[in-house]
Protein backbone atom coordinates (compact mmCIF):
# COMPACT_ATOMS: atom_id res chain seq x y z
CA UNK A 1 0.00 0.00 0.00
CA UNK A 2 1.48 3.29 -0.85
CA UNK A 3 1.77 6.36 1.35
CA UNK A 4 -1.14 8.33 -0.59
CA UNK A 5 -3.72 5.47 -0.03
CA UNK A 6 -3.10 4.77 3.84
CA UNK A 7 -3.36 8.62 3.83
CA UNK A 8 -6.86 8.51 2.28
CA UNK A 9 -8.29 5.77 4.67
CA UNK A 10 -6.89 7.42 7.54
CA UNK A 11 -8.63 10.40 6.53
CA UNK A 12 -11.54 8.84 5.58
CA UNK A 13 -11.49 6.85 8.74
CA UNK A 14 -11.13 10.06 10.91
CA UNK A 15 -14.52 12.00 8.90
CA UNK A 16 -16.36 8.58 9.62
CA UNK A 17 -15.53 9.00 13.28
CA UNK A 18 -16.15 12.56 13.55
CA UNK A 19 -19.33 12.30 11.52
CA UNK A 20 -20.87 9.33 13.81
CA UNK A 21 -19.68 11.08 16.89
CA UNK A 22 -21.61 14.31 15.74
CA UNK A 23 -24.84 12.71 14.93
CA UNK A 24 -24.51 10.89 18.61
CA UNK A 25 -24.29 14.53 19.67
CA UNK A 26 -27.25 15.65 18.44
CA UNK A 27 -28.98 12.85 19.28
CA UNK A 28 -28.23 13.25 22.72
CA UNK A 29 -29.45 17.08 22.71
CA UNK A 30 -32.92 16.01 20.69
CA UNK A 31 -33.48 12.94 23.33
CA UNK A 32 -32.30 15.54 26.10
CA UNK A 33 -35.22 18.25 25.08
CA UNK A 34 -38.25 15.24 24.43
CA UNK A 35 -37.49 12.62 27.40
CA UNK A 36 -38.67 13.83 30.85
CA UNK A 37 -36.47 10.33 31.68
CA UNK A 38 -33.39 11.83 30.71
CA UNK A 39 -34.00 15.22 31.93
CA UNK A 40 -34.89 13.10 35.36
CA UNK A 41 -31.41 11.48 35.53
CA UNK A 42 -29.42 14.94 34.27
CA UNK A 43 -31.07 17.37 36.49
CA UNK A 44 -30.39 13.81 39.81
CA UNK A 45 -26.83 13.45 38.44
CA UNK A 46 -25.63 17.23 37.29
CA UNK A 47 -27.54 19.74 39.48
């Protein structure tokens, strides 16, 4: 494998982990604002 292909899947790699974390992120902020469960455990855990 030459250096300018394990460049490109590394980078690639790195947007598919940034991407994934991001939606996680905004997952946890639209389940944050519609779940009274959630809000429950933040507001116990993080007063």
């Amino acid at each position: 494998m030459s250096n300018k292909t394990f460049i490109r899947i590394l980078i690639v790699i790195a947007i598919a982990g940034v991407l994934l974390t991001a939606a996680h992120m905004a997952y946890i902020a639209y389940a944050y604002g519609n779940s009274s469960i959630i809000q429950f455990v933040a507001r116990e855990y993080w007063p």
